[in-house]
N, C-alpha and C. Protein backbone atom coordinates (compact mmCIF):
# COMPACT_ATOMS: atom_id res chain seq x y z
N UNK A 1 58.16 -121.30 44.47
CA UNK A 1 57.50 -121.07 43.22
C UNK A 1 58.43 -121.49 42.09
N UNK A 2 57.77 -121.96 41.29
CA UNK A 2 58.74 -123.03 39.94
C UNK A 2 59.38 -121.68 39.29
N UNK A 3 60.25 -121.61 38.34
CA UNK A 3 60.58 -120.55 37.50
C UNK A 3 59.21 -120.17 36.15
N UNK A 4 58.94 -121.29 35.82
CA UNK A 4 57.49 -120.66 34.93
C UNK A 4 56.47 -120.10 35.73
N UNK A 5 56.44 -120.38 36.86
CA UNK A 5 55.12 -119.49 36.93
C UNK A 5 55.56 -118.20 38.09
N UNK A 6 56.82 -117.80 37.73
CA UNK A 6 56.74 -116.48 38.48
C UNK A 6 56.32 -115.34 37.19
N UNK A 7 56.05 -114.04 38.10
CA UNK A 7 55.69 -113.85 36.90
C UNK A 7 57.07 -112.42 37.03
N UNK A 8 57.05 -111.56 35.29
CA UNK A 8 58.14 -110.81 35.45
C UNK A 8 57.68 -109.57 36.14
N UNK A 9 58.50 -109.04 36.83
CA UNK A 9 58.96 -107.89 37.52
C UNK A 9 58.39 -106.76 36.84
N UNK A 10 57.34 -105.55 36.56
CA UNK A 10 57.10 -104.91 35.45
C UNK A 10 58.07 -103.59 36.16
N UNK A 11 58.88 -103.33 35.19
CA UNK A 11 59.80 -101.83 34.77
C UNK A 11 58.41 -100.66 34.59
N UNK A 12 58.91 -99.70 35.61
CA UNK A 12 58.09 -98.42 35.81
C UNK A 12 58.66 -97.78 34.79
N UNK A 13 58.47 -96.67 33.97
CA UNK A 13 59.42 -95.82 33.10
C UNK A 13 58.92 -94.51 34.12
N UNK A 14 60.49 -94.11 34.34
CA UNK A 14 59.85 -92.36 34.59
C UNK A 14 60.33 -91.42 33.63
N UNK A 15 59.72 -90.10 33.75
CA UNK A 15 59.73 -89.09 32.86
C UNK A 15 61.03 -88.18 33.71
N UNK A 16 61.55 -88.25 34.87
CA UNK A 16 62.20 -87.43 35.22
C UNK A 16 63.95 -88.06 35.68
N UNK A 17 64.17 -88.71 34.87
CA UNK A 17 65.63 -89.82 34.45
C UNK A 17 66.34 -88.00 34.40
N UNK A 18 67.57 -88.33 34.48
CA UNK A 18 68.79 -87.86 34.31
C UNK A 18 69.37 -87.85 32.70
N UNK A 19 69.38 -86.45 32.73
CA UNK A 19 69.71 -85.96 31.08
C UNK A 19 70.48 -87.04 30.28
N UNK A 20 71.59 -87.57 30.86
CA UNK A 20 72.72 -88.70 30.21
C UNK A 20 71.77 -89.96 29.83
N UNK A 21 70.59 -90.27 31.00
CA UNK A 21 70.41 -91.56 30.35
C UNK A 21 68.70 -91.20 29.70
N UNK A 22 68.36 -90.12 29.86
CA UNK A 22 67.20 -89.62 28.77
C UNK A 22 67.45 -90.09 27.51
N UNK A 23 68.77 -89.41 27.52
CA UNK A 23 69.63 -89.17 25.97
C UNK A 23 69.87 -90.37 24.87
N UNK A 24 70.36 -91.07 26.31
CA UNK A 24 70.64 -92.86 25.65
C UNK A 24 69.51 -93.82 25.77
N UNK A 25 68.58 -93.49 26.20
CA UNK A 25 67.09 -93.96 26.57
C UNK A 25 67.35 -95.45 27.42
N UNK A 26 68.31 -94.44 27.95
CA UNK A 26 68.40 -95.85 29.52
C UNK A 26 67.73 -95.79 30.93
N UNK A 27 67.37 -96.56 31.35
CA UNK A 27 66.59 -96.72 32.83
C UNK A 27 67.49 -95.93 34.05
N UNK A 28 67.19 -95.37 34.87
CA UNK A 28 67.94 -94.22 35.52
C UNK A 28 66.67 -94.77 37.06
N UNK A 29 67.80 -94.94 37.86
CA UNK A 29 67.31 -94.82 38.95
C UNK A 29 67.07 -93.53 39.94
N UNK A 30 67.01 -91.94 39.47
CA UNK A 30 66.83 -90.99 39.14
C UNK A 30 67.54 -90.74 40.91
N UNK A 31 68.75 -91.50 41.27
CA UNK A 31 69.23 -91.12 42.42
C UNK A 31 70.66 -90.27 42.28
N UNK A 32 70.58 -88.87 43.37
CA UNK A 32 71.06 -87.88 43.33
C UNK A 32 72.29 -87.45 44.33
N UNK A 33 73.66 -87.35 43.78
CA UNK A 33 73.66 -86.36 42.50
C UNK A 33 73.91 -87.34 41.85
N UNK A 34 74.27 -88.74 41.55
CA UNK A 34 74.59 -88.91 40.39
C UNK A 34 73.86 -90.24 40.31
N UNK A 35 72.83 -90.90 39.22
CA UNK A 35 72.48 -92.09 39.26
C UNK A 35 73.36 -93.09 39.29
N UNK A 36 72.78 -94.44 39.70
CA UNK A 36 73.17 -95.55 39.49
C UNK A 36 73.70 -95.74 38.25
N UNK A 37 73.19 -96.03 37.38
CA UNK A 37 73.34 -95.76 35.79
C UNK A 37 74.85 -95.34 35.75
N UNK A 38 74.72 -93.91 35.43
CA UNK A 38 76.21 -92.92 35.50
C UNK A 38 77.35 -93.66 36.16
N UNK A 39 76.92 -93.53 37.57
CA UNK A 39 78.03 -94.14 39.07
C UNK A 39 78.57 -95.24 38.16
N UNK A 40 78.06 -96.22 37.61
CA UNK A 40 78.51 -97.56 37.04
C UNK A 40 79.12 -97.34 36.12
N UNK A 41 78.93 -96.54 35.14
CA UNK A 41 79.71 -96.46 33.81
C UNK A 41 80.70 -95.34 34.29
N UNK A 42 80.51 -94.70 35.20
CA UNK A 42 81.79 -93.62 35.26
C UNK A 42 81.81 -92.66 34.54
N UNK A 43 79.95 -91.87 34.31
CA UNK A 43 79.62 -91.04 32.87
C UNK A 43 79.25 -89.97 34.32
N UNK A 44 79.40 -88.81 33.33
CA UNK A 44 78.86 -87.38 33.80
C UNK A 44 77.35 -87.27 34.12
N UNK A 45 76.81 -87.50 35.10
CA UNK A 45 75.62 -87.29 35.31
C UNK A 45 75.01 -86.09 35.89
N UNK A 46 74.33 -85.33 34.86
CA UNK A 46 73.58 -84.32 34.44
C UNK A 46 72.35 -84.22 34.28
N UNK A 47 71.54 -82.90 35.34
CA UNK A 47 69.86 -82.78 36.13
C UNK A 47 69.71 -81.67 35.08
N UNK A 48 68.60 -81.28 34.85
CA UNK A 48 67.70 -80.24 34.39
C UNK A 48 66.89 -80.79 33.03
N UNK A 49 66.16 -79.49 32.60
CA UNK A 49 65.26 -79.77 31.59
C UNK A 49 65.37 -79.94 30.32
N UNK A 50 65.52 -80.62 29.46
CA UNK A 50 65.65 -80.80 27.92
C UNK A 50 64.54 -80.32 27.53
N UNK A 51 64.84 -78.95 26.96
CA UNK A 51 63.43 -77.84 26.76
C UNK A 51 63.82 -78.22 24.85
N UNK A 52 62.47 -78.22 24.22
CA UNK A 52 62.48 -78.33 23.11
C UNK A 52 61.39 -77.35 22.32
N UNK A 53 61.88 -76.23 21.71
CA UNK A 53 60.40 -75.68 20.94
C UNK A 53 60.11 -75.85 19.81
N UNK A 54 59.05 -76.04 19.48
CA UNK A 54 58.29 -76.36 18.46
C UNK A 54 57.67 -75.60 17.74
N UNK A 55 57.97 -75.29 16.61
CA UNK A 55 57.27 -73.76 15.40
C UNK A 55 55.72 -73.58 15.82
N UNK A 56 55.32 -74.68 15.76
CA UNK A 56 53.76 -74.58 15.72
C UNK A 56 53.05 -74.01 17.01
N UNK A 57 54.01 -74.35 18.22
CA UNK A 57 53.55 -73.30 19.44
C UNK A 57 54.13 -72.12 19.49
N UNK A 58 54.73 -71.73 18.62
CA UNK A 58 55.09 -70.13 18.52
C UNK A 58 54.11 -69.44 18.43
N UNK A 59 54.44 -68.26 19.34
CA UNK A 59 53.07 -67.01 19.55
C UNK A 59 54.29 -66.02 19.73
N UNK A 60 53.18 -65.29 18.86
CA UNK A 60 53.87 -63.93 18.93
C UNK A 60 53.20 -62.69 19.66
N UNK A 61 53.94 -61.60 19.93
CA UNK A 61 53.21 -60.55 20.93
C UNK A 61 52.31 -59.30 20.13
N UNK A 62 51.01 -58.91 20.43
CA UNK A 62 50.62 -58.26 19.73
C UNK A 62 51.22 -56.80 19.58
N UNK A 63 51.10 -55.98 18.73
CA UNK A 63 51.82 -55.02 18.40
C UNK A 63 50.91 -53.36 19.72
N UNK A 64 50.11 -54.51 20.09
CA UNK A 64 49.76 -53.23 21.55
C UNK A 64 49.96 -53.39 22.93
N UNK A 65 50.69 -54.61 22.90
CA UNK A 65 51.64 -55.09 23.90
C UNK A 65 52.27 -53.71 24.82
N UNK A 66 52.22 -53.35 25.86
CA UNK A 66 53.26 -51.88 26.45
C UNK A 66 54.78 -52.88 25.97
N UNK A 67 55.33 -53.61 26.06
CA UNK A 67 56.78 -53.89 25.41
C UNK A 67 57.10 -53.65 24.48
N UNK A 68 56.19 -54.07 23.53
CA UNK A 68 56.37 -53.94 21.87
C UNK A 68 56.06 -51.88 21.47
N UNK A 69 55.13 -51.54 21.98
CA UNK A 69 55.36 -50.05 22.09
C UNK A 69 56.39 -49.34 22.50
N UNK A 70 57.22 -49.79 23.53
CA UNK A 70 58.14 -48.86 24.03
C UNK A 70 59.33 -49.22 23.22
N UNK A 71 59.23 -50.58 22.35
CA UNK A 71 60.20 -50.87 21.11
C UNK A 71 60.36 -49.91 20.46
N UNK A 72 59.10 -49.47 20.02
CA UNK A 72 58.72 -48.88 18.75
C UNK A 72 59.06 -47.09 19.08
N UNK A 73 59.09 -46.96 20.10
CA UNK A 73 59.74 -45.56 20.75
C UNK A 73 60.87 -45.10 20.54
N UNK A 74 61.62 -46.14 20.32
CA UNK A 74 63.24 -45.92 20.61
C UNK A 74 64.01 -45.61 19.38
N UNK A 75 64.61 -44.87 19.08
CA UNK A 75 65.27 -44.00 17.72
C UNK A 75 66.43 -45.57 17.22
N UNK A 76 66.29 -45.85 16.19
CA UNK A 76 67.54 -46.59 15.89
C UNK A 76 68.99 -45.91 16.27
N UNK A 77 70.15 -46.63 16.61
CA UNK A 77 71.29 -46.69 16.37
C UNK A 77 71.15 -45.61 14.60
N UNK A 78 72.68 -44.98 15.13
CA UNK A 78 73.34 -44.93 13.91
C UNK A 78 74.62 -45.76 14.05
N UNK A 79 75.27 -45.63 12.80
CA UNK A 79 76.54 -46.65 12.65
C UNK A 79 76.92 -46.13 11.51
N UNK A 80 78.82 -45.82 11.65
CA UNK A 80 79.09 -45.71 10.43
C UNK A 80 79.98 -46.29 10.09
N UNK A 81 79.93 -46.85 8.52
CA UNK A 81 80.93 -47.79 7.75
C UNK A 81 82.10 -47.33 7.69
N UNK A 82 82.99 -47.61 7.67
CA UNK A 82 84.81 -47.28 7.45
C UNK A 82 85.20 -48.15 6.65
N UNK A 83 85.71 -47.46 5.21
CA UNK A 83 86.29 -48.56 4.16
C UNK A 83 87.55 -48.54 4.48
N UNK A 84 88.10 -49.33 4.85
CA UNK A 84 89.51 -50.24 5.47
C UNK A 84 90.60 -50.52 3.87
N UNK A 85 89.96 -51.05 2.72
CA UNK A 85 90.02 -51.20 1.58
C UNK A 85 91.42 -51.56 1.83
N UNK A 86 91.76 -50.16 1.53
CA UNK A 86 93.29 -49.53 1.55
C UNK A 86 94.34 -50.06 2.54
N UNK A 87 94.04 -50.21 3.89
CA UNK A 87 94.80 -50.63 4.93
C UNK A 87 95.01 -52.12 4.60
N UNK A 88 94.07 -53.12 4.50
CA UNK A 88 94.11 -54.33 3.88
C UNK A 88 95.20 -54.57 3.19
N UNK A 89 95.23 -53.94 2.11
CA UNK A 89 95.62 -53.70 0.49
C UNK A 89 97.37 -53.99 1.39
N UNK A 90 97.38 -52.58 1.97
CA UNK A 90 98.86 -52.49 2.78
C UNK A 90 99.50 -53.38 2.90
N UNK A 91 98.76 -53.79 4.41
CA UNK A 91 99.27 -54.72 4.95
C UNK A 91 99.26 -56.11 4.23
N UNK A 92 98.53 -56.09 3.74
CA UNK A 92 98.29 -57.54 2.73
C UNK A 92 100.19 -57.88 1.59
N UNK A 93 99.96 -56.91 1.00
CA UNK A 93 101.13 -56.65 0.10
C UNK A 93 102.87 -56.36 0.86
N UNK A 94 102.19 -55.86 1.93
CA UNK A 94 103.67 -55.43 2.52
C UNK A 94 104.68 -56.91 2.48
N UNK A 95 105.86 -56.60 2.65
CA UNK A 95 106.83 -57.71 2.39
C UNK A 95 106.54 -58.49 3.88
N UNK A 96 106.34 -59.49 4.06
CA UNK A 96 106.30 -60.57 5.49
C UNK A 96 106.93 -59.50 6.49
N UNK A 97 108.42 -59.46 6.13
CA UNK A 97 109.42 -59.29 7.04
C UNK A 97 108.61 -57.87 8.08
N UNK A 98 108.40 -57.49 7.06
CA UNK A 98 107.95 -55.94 7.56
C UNK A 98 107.14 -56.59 9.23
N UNK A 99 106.03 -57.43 8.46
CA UNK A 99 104.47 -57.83 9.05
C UNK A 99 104.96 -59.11 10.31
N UNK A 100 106.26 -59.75 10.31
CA UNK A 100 106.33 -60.89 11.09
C UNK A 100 107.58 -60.42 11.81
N UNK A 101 107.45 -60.66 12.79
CA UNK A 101 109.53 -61.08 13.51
C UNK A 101 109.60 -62.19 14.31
N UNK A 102 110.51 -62.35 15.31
CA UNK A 102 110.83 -63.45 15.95
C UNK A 102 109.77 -63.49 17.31
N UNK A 103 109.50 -62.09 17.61
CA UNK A 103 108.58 -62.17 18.80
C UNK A 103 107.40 -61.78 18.36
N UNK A 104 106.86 -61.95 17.17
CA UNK A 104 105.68 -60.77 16.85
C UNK A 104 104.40 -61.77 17.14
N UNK A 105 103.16 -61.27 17.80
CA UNK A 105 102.39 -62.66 18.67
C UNK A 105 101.47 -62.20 17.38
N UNK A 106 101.09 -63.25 16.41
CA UNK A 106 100.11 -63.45 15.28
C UNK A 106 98.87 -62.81 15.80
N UNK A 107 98.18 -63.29 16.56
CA UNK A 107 97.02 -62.86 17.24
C UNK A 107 96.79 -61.39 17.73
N UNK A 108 98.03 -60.95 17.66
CA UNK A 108 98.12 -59.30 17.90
C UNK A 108 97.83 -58.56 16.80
N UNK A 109 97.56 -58.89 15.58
CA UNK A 109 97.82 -58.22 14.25
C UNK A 109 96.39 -58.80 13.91
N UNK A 110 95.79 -57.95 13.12
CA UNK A 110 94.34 -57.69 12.50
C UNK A 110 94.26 -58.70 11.68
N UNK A 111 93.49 -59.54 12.20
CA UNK A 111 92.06 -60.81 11.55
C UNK A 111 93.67 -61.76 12.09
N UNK A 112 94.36 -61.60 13.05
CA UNK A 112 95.29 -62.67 13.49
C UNK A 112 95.90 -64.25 12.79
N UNK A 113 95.68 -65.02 13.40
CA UNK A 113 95.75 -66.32 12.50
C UNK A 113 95.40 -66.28 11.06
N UNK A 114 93.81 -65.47 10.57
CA UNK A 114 93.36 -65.93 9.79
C UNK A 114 93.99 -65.21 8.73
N UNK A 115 94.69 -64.43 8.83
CA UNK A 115 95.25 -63.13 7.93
C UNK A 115 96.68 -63.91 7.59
N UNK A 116 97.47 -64.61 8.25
CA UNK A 116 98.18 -65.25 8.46
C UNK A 116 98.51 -66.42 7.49
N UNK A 117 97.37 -67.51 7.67
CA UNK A 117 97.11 -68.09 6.80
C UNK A 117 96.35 -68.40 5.56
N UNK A 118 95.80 -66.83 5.24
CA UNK A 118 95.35 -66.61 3.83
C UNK A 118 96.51 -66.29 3.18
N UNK A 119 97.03 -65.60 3.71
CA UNK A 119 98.73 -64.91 3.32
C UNK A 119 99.52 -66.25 2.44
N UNK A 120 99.60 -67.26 3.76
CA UNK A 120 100.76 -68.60 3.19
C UNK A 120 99.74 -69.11 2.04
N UNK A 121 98.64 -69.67 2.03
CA UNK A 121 97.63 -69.88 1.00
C UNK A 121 97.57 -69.74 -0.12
N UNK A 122 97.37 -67.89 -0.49
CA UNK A 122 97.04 -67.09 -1.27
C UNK A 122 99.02 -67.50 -2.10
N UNK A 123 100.05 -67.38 -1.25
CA UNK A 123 101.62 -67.22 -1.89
C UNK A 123 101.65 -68.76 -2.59
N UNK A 124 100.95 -69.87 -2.11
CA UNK A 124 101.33 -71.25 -2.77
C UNK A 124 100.71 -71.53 -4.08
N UNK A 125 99.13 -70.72 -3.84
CA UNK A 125 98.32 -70.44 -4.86
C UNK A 125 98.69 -69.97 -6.05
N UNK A 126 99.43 -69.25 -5.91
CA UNK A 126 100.54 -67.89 -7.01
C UNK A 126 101.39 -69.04 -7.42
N UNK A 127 102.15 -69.40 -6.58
CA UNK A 127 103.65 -70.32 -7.12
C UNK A 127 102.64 -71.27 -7.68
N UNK A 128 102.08 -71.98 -7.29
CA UNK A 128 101.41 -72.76 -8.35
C UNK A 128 101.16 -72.19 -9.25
N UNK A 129 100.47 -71.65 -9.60
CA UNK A 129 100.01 -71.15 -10.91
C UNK A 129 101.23 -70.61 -11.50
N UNK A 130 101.97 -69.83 -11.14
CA UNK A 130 103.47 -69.72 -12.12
C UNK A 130 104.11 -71.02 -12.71
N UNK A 131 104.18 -71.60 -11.51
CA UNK A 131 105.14 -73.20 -11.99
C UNK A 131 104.07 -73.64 -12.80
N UNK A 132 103.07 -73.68 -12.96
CA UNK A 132 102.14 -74.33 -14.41
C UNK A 132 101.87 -73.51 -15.28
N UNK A 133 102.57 -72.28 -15.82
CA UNK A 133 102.78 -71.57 -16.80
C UNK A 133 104.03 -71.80 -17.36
């Protein structure tokens, strides 16, 4: 048969490709565990469902639902606030030395890192603003 008159090969698309080449909207020979596709490029090839929801199919449960009743049974939680204010204030102000040593593990000490580096922050913040007075 001449090359013009073969005719082309038609590409099936399937719906059940492998998450990696869903993603990249590549042809997946949907062979397991890992496609052709993947195997060749040396990519992570990954099975299951790419679940997507959509507002407009949202349903909600009616309020005589037995679930939604036995919700409605149940006493709230209490909870009570503790103003810390003061402890903050403390530790915030206390001199470093007090708050740091040679072994002291950052992450051991309240709001860790982040307390840490509001601290260096907040001190450059200051010296700036002095040195431009």
């Amino acid at each position: 048969m001449e090359r013009s008159q073969q005719v082309p090969k038609k590409k099936t698309r399937t719906r059940s490709g492998c998450l990696n080449c869903r993603r990249k909207k590549r042809k997946c020979d949907e062979g397991r565990p890992a496609c052709g596709t993947c195997r060749r490029r040396s990519e992570h090839c990954e099975w299951g469902l790419k679940i997507t929801f959509r507002a407009e199919n949202a349903q909600g449960l009616d309020g005589q639902h037995p679930s939604m009743r036995k919700m409605a049974r149940r006493r709230p939680r209490e909870f009570e606030i503790l103003d810390v204010t003061s402890e903050v204030i403390r530790d915030y102000n206390a001199p470093s030395s007090l708050l740091e040593s040679e072994d002291d593990d950052v992450d051991a000490r309240p709001m860790g890192r982040f307390a840490d580096q509001y601290r260096q922050t907040w001190d450059q913040m200051r010296d700036l603003q002095a040195w431009g007075t």
